[in-house]
N, C-alpha and C. Protein backbone atom coordinates (compact mmCIF):
# COMPACT_ATOMS: atom_id res chain seq x y z
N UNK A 1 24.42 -4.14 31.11
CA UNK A 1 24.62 -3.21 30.02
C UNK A 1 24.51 -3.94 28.67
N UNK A 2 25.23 -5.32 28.59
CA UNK A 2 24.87 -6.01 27.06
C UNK A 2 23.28 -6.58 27.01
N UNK A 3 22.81 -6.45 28.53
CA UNK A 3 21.60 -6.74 27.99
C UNK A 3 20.46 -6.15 27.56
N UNK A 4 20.90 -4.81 27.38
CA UNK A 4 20.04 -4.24 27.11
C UNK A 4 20.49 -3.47 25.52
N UNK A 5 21.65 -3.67 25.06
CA UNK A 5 21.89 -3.95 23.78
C UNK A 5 21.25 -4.82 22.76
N UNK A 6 21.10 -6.30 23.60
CA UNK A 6 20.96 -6.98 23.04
C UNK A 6 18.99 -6.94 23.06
N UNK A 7 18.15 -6.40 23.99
CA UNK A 7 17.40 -5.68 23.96
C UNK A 7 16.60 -5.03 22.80
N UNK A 8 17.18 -4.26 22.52
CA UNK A 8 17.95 -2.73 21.47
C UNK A 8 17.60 -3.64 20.05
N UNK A 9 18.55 -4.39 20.13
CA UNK A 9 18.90 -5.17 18.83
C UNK A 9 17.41 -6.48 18.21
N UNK A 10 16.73 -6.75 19.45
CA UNK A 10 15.96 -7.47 19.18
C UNK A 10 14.58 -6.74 18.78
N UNK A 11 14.67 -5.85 19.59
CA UNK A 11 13.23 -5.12 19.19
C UNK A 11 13.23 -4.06 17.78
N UNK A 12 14.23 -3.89 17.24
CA UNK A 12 15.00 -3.16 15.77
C UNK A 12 14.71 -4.25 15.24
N UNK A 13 15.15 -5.90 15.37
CA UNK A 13 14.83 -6.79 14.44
C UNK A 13 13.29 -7.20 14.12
N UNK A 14 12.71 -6.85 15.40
CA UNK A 14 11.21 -7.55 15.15
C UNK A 14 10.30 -6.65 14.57
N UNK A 15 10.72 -5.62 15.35
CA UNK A 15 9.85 -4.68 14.82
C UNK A 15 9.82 -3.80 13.05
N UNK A 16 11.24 -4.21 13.12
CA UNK A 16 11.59 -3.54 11.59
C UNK A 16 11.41 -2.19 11.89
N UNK A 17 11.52 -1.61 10.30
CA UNK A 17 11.54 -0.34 9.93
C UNK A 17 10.46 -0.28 8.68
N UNK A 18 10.03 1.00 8.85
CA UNK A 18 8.78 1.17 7.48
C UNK A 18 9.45 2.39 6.85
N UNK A 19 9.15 2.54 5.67
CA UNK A 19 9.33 3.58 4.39
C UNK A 19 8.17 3.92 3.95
N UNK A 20 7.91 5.12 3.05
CA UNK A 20 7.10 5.29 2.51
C UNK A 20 6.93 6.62 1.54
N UNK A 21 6.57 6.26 0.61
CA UNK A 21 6.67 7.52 -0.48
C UNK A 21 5.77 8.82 0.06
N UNK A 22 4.69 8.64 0.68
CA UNK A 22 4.06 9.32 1.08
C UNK A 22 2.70 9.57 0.01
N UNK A 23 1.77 9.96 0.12
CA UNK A 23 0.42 9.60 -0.61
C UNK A 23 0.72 10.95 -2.20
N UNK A 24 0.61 10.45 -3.04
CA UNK A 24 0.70 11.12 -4.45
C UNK A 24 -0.84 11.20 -5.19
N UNK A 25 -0.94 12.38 -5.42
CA UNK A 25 -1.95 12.30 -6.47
C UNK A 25 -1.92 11.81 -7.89
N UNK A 26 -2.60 10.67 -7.89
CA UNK A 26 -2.42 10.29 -9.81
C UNK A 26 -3.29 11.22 -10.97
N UNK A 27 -5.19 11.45 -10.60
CA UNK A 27 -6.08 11.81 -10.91
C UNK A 27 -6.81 12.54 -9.69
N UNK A 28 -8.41 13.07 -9.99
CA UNK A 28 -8.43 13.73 -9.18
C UNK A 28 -9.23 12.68 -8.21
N UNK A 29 -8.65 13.14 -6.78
CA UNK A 29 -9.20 12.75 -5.59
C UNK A 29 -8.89 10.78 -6.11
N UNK A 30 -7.61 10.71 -6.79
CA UNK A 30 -7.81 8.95 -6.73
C UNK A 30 -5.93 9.46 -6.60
N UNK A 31 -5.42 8.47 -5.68
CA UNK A 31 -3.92 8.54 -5.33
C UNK A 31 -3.52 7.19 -5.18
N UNK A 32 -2.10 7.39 -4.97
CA UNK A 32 -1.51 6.08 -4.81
C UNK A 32 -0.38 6.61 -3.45
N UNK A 33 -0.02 5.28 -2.83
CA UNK A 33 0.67 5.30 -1.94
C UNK A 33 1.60 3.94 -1.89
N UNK A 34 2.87 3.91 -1.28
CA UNK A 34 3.67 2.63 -1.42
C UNK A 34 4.22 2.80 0.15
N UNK A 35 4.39 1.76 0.70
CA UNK A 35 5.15 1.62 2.11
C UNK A 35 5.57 0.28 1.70
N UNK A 36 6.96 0.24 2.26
CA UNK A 36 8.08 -0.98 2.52
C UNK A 36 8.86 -0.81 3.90
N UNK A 37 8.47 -2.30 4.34
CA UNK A 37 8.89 -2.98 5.43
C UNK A 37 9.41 -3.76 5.45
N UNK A 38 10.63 -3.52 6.34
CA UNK A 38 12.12 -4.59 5.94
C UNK A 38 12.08 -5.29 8.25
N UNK A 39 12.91 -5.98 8.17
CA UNK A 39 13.20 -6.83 9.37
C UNK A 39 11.63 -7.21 10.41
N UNK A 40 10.97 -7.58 10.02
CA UNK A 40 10.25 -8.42 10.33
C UNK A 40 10.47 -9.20 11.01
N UNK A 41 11.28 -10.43 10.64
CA UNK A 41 11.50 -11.66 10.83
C UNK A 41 10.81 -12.50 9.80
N UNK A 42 10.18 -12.14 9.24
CA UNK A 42 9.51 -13.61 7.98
C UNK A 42 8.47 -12.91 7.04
N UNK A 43 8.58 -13.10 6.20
CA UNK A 43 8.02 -12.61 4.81
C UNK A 43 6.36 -12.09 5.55
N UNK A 44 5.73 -13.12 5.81
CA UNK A 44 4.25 -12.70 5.95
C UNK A 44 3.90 -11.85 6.85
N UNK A 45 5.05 -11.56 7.80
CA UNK A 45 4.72 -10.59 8.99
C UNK A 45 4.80 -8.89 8.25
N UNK A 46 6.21 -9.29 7.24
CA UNK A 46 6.40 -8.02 6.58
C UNK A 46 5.49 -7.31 5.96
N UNK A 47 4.67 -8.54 5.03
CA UNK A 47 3.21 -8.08 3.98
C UNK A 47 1.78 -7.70 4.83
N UNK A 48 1.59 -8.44 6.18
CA UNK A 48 1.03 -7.94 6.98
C UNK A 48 1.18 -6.58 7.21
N UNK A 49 2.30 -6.06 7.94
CA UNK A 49 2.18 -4.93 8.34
C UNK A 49 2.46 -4.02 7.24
N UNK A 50 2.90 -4.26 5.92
CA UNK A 50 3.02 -3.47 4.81
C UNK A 50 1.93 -2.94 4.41
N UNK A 51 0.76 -4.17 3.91
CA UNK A 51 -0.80 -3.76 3.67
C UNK A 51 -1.37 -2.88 4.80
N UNK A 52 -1.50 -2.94 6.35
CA UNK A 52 -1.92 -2.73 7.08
C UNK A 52 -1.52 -1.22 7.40
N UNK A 53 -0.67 -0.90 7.45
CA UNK A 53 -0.03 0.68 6.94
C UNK A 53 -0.27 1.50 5.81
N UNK A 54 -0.28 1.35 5.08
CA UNK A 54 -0.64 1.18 3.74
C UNK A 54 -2.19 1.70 3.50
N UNK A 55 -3.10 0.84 4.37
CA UNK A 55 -4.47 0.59 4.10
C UNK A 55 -5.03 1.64 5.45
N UNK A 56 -3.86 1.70 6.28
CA UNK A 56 -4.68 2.88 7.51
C UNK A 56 -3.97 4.47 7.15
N UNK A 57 -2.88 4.57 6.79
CA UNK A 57 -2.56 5.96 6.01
C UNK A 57 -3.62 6.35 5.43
N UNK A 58 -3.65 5.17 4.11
CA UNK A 58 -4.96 5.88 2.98
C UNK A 58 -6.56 5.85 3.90
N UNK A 59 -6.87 5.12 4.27
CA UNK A 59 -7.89 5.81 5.47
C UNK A 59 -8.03 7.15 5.92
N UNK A 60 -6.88 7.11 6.74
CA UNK A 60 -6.68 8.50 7.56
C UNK A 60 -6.60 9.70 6.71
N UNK A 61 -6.35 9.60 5.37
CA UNK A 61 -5.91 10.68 4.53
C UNK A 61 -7.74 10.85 4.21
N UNK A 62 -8.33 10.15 3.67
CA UNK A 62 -9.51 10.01 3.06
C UNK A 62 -10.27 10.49 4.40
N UNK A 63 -10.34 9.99 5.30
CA UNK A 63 -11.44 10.71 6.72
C UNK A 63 -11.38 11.75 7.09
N UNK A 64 -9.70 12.37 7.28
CA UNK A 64 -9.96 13.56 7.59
C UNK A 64 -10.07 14.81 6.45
N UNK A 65 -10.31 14.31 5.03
CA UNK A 65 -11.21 15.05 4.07
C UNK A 65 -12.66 14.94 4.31
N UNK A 66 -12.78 14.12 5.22
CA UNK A 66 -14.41 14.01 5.34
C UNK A 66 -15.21 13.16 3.74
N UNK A 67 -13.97 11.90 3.93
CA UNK A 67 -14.61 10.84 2.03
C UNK A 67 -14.24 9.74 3.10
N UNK A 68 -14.62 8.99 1.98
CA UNK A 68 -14.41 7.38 2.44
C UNK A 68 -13.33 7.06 1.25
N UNK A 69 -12.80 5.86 1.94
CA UNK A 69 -11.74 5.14 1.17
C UNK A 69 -12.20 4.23 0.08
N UNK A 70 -12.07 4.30 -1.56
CA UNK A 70 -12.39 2.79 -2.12
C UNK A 70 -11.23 2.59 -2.72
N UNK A 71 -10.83 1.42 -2.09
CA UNK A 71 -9.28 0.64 -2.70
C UNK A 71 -9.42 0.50 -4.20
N UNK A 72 -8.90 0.97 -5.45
CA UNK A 72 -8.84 0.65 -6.86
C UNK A 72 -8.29 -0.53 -7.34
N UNK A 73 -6.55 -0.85 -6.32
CA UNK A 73 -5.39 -1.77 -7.17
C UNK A 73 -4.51 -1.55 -5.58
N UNK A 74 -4.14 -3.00 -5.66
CA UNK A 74 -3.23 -3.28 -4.66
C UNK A 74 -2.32 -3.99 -5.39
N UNK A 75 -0.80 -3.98 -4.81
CA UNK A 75 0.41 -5.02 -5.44
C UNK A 75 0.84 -4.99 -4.27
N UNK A 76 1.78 -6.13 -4.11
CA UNK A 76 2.59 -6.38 -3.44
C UNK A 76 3.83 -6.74 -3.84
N UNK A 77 5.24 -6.81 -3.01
CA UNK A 77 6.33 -7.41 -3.53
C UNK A 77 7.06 -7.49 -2.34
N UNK A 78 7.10 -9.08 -2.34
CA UNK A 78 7.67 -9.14 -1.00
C UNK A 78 8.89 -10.18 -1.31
N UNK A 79 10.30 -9.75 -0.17
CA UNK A 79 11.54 -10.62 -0.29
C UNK A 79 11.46 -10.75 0.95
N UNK A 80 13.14 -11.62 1.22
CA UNK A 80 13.26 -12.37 2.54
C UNK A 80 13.67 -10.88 3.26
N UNK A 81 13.90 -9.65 2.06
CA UNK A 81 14.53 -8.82 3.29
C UNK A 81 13.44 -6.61 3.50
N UNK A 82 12.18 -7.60 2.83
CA UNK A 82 11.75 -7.03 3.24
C UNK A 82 10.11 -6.99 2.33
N UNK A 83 9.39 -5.82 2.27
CA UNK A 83 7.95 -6.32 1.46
C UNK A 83 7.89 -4.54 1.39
N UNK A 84 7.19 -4.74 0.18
CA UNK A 84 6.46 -3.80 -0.60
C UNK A 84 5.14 -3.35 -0.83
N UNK A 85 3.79 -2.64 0.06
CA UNK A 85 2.66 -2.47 -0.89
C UNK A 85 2.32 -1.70 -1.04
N UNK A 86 1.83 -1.61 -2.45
CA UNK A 86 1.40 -0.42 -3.16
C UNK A 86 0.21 -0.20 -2.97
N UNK A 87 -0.91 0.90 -2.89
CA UNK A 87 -1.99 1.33 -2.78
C UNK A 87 -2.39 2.24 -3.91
N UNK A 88 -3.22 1.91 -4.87
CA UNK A 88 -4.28 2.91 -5.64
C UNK A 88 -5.74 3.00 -5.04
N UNK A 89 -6.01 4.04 -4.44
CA UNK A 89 -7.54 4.57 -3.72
C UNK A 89 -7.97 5.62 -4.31
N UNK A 90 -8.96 5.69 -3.54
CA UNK A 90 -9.89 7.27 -4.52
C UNK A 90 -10.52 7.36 -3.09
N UNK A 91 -10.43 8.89 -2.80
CA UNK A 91 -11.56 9.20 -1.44
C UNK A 91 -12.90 9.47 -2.09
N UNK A 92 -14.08 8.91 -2.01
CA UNK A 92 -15.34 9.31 -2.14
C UNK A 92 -16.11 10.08 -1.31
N UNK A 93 -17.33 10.67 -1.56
CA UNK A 93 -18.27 10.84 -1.08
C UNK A 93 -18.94 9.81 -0.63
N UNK A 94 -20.01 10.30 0.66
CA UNK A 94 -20.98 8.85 1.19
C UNK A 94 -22.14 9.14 -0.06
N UNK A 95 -22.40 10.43 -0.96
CA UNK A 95 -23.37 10.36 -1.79
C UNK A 95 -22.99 9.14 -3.22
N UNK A 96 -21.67 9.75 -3.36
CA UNK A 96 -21.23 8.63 -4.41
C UNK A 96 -20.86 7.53 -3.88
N UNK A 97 -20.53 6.76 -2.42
CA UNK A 97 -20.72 5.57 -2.22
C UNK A 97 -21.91 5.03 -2.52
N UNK A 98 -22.94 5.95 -1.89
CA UNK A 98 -24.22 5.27 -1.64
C UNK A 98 -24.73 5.14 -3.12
N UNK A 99 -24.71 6.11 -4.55
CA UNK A 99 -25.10 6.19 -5.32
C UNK A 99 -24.17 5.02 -6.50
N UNK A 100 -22.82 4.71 -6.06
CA UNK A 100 -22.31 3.75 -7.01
C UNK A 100 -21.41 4.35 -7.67
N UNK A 101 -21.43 5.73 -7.95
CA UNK A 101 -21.29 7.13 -8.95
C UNK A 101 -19.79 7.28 -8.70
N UNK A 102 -18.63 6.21 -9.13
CA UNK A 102 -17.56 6.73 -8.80
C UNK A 102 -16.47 6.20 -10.11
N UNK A 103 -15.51 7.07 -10.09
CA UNK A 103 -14.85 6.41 -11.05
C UNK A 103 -13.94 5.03 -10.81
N UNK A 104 -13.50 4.73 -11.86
CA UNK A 104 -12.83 3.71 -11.89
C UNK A 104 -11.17 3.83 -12.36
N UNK A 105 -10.15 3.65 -11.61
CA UNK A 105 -8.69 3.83 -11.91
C UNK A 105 -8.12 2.81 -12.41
N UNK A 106 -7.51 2.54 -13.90
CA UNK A 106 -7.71 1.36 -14.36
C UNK A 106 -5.99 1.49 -14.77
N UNK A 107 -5.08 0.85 -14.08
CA UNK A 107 -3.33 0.96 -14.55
C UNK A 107 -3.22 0.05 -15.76
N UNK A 108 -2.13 0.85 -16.75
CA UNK A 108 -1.71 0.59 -17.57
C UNK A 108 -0.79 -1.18 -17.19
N UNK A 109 -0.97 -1.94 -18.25
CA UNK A 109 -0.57 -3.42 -17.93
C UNK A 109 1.36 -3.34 -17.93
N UNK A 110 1.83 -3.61 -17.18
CA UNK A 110 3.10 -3.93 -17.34
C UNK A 110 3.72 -4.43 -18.40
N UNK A 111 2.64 -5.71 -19.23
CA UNK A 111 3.15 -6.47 -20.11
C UNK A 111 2.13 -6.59 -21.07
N UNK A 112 2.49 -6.45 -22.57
CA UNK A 112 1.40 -6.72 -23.35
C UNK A 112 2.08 -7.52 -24.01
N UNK A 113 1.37 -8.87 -24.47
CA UNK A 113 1.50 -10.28 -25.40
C UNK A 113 0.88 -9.66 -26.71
N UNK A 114 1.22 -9.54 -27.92
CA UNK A 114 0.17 -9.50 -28.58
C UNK A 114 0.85 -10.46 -29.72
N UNK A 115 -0.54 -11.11 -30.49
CA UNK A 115 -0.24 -12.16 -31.03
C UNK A 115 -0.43 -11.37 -32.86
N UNK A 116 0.48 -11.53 -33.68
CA UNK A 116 0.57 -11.16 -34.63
C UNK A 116 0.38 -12.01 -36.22
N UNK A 117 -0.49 -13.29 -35.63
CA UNK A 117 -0.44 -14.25 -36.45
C UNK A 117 -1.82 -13.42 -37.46
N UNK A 118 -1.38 -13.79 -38.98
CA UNK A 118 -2.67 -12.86 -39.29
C UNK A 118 -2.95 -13.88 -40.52
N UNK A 119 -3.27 -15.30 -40.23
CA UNK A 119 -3.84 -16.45 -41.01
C UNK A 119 -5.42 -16.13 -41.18
């Protein structure tokens, strides 16, 4: 009986748990999506399967519109107790793949330096 607690407890640790905001529209037909993954066991397993979720959602959302996926902006943020990635995509057409003809989603900078020296 404890061993299968202990079971229980190992496969909750390895496997972790995922979150996710669920896919948002920013503009048209270009969205963003975020999934976070906590108990892993080690940072890179977390960002692994964070991107990898992340990157097959927005797939799946984009195919079964009958578009293709083009990734815009990826972030990441990853701790010891868990990882973060963000997804900006746009579903295309195969005419506007093939043609180039797509827009571009360009995020506002977190941080602006600006230098005010006016010699």
């Amino acid at each position: 009986m404890i061993m299968k607690y202990i079971y229980l407890l190992f496969f909750i640790a390895f496997f972790g748990c995922a979150t996710t905001t669920g896919i948002q529209q920013l503009a048209p037909n270009t969205y963003t999506l975020s999934i976070g993954v906590s108990g892993m066991g080690s940072i890179s397993a977390n960002d692994t399967k964070a991107k990898r979720d992340a990157l097959s959602q927005a797939s799946d959302y984009c195919v079964g519109r009958g578009r293709q996926i083009l990734v815009q902006n990826t972030r990441m943020n990853s701790t010891y107790s868990g990882s973060t990635s963000e997804l900006i995509f746009e579903c295309i057409t195969d005419k506007q793949a093939d043609e180039n003809s797509f827009t571009r989603y360009s995020r506002q900078p977190d941080l602006v330096i600006e230098n005010r020296n006016t010699k």
